[in-house]
PDB file of N, CA and C in Angstrom:
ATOM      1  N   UNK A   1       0.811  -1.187   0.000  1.00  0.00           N
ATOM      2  CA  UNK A   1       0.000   0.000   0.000  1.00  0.00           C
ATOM      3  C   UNK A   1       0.860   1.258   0.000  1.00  0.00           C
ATOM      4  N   UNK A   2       1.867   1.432   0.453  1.00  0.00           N
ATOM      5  CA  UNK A   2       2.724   2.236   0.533  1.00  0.00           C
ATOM      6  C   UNK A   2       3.652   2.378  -0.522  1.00  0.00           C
ATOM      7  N   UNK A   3       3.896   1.551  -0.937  1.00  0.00           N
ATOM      8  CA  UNK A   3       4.597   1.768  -2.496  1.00  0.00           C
ATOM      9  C   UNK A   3       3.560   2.211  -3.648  1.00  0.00           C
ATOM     10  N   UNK A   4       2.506   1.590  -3.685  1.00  0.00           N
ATOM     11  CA  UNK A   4       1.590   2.056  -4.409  1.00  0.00           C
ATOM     12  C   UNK A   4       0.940   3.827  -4.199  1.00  0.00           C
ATOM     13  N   UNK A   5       1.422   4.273  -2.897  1.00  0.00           N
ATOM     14  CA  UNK A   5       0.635   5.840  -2.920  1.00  0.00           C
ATOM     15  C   UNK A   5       2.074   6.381  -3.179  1.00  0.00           C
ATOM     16  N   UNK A   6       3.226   5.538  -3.352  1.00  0.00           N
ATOM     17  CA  UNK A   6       4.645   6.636  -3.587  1.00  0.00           C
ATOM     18  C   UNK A   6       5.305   6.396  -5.252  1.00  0.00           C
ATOM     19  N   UNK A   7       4.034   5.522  -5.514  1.00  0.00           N
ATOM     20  CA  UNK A   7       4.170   5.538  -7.229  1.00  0.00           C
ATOM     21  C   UNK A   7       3.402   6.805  -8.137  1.00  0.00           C
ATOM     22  N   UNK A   8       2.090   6.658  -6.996  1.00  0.00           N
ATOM     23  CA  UNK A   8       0.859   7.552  -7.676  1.00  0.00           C
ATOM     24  C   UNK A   8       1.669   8.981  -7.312  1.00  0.00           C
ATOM     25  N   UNK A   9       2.381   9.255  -6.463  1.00  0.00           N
ATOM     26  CA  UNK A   9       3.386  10.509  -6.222  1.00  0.00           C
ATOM     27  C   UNK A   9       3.976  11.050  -7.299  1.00  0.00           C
ATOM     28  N   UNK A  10       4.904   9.788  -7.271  1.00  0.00           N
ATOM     29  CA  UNK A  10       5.500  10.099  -8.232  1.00  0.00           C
ATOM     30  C   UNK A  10       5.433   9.969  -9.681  1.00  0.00           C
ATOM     31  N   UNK A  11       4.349   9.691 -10.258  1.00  0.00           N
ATOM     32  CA  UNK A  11       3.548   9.743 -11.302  1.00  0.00           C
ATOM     33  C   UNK A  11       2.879  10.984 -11.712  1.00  0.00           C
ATOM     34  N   UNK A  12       2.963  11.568 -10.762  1.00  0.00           N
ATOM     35  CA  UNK A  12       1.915  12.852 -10.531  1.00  0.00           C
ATOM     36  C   UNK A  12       2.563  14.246  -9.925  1.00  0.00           C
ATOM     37  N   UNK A  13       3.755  14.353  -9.927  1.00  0.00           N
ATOM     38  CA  UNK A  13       3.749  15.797  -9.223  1.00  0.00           C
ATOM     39  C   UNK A  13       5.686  15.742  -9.052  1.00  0.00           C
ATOM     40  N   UNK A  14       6.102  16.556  -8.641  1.00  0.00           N
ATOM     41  CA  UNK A  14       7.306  16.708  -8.943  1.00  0.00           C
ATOM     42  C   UNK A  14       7.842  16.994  -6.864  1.00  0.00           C
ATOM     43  N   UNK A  15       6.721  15.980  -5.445  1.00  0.00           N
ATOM     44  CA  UNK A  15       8.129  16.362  -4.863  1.00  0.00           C
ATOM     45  C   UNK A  15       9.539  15.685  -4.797  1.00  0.00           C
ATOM     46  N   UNK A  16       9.753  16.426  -3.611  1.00  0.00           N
ATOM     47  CA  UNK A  16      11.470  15.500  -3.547  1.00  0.00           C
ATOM     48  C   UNK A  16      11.024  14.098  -3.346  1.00  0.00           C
ATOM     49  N   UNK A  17      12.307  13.245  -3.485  1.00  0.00           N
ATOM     50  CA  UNK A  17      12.208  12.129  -2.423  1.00  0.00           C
ATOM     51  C   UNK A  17      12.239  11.821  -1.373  1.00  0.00           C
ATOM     52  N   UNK A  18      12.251  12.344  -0.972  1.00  0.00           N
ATOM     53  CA  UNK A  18      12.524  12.819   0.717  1.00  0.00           C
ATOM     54  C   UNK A  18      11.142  13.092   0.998  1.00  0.00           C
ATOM     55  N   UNK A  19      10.299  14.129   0.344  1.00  0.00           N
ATOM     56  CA  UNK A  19       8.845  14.564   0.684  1.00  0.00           C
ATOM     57  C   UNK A  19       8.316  13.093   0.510  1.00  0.00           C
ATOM     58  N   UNK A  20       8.221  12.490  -0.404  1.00  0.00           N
ATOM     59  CA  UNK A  20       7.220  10.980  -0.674  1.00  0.00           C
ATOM     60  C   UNK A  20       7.723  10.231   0.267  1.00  0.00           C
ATOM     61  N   UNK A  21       8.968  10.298   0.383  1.00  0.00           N
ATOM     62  CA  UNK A  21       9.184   8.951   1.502  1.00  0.00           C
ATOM     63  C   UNK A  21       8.399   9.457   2.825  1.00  0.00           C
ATOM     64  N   UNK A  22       8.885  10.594   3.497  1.00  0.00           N
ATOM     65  CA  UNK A  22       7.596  10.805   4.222  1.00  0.00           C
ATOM     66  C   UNK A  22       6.578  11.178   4.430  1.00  0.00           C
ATOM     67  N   UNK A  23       5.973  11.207   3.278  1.00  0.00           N
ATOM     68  CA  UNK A  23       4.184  11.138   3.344  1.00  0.00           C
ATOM     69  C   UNK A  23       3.941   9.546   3.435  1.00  0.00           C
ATOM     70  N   UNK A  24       4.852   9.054   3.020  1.00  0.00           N
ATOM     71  CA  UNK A  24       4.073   7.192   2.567  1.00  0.00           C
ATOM     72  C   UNK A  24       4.491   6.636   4.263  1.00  0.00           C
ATOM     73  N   UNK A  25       5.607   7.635   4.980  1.00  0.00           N
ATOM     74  CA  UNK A  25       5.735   7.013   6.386  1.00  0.00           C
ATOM     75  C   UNK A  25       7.218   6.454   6.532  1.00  0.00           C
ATOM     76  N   UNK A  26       7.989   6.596   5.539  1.00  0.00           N
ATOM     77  CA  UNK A  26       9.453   5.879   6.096  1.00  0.00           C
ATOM     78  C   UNK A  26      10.305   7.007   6.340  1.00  0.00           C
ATOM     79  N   UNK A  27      10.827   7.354   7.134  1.00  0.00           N
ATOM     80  CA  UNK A  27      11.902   8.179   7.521  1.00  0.00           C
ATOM     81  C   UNK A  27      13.382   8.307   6.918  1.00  0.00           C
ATOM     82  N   UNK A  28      13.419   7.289   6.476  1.00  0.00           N
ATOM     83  CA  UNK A  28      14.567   6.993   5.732  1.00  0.00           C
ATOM     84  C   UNK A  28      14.668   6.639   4.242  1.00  0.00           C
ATOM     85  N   UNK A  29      15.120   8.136   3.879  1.00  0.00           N
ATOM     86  CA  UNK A  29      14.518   8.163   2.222  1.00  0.00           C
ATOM     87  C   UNK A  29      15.943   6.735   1.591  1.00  0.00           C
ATOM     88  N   UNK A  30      16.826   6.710   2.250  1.00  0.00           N
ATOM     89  CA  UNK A  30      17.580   5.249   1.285  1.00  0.00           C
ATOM     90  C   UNK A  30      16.732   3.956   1.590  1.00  0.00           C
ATOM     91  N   UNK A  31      16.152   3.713   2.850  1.00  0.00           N
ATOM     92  CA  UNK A  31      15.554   2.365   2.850  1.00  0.00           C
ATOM     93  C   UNK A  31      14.483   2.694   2.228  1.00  0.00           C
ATOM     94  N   UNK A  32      13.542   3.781   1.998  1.00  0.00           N
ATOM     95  CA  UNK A  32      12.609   3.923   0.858  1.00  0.00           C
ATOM     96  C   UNK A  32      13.114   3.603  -0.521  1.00  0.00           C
ATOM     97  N   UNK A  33      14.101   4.267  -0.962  1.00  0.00           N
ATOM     98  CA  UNK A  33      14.261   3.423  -2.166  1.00  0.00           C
ATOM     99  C   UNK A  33      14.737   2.284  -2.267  1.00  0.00           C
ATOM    100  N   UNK A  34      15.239   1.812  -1.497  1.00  0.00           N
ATOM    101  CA  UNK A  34      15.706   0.322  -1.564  1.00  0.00           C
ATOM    102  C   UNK A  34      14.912  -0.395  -1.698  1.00  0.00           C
ATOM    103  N   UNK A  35      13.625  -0.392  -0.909  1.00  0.00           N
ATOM    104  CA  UNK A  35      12.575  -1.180  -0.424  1.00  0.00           C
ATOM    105  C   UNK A  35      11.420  -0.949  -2.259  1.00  0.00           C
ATOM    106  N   UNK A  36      11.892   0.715  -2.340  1.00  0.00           N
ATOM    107  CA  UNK A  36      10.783   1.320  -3.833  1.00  0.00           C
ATOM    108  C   UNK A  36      11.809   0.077  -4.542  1.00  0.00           C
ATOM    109  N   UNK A  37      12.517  -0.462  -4.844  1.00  0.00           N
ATOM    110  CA  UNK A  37      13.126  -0.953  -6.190  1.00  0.00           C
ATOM    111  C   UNK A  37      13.187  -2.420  -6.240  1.00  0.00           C
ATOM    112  N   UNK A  38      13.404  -2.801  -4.959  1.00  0.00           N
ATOM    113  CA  UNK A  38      12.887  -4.349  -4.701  1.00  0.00           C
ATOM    114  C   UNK A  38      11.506  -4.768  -4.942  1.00  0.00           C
ATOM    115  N   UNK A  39      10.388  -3.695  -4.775  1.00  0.00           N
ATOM    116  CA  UNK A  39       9.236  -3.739  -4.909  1.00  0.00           C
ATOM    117  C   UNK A  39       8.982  -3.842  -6.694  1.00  0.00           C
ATOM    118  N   UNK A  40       9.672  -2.844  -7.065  1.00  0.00           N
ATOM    119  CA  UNK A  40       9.194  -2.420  -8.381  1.00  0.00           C
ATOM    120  C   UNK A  40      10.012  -2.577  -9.451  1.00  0.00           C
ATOM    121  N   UNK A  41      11.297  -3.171  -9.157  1.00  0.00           N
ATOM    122  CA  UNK A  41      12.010  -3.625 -10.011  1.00  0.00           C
ATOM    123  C   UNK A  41      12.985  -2.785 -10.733  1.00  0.00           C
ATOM    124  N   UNK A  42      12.240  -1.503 -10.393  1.00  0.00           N
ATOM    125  CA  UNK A  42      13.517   0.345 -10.489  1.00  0.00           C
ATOM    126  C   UNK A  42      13.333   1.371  -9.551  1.00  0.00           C
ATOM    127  N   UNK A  43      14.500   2.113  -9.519  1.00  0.00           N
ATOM    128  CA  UNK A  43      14.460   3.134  -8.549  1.00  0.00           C
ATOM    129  C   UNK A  43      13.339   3.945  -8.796  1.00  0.00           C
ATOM    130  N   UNK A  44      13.121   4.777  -7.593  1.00  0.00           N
ATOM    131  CA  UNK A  44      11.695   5.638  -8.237  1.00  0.00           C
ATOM    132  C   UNK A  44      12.490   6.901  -8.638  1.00  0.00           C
ATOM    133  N   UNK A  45      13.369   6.820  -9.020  1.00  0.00           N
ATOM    134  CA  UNK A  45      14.228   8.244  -9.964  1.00  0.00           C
ATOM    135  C   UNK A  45      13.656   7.393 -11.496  1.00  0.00           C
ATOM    136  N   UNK A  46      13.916   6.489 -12.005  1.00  0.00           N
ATOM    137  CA  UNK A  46      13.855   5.480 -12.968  1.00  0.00           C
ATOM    138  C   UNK A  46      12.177   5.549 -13.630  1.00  0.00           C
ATOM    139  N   UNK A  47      11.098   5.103 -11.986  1.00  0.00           N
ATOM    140  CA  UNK A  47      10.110   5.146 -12.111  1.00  0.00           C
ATOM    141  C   UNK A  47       9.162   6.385 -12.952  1.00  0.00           C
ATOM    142  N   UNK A  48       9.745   7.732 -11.847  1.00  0.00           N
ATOM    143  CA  UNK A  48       8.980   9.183 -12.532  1.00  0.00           C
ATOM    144  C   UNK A  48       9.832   9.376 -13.666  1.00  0.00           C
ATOM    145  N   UNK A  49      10.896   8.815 -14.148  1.00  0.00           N
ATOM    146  CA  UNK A  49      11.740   8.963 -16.057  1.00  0.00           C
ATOM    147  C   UNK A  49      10.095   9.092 -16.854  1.00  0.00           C
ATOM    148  N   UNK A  50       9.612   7.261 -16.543  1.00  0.00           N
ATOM    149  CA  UNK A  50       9.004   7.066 -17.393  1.00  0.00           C
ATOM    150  C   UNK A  50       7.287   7.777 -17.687  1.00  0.00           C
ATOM    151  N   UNK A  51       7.047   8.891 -16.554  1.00  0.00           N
ATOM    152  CA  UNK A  51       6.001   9.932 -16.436  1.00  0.00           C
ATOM    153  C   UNK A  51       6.396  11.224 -16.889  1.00  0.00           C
ATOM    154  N   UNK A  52       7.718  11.322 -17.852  1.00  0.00           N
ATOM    155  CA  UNK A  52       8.679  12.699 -17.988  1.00  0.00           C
ATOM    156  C   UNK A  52       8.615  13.620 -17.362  1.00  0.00           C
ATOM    157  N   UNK A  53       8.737  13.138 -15.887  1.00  0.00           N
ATOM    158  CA  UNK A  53       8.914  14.259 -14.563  1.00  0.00           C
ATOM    159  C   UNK A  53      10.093  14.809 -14.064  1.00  0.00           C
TER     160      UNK A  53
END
């Protein structure tokens, strides 16, 4: 559930990573992406590429 509202983020709007990681609740924007890329198979820098954000 949490990867899914920090996809729709970042699909949609231009904040930092740092802002999405904590709206979705992790404090720690590296274990957010670690956790975003294990989940999703790319970083969410990778992810918003493909929304030309």
């Amino acid at each position: 559930l949490r990867i899914a509202s920090a996809k729709r983020m970042l699909e949609s709007n231009h904040r930092s990573m740092q802002e999405i990681s904590d709206a979705v609740g992790y404090q720690d924007v590296a274990f957010f992406r670690t956790l975003f890329q294990r989940h999703t198979g790319v970083s969410p820098s990778a992810y918003r590429e493909r929304f030309g954000l």
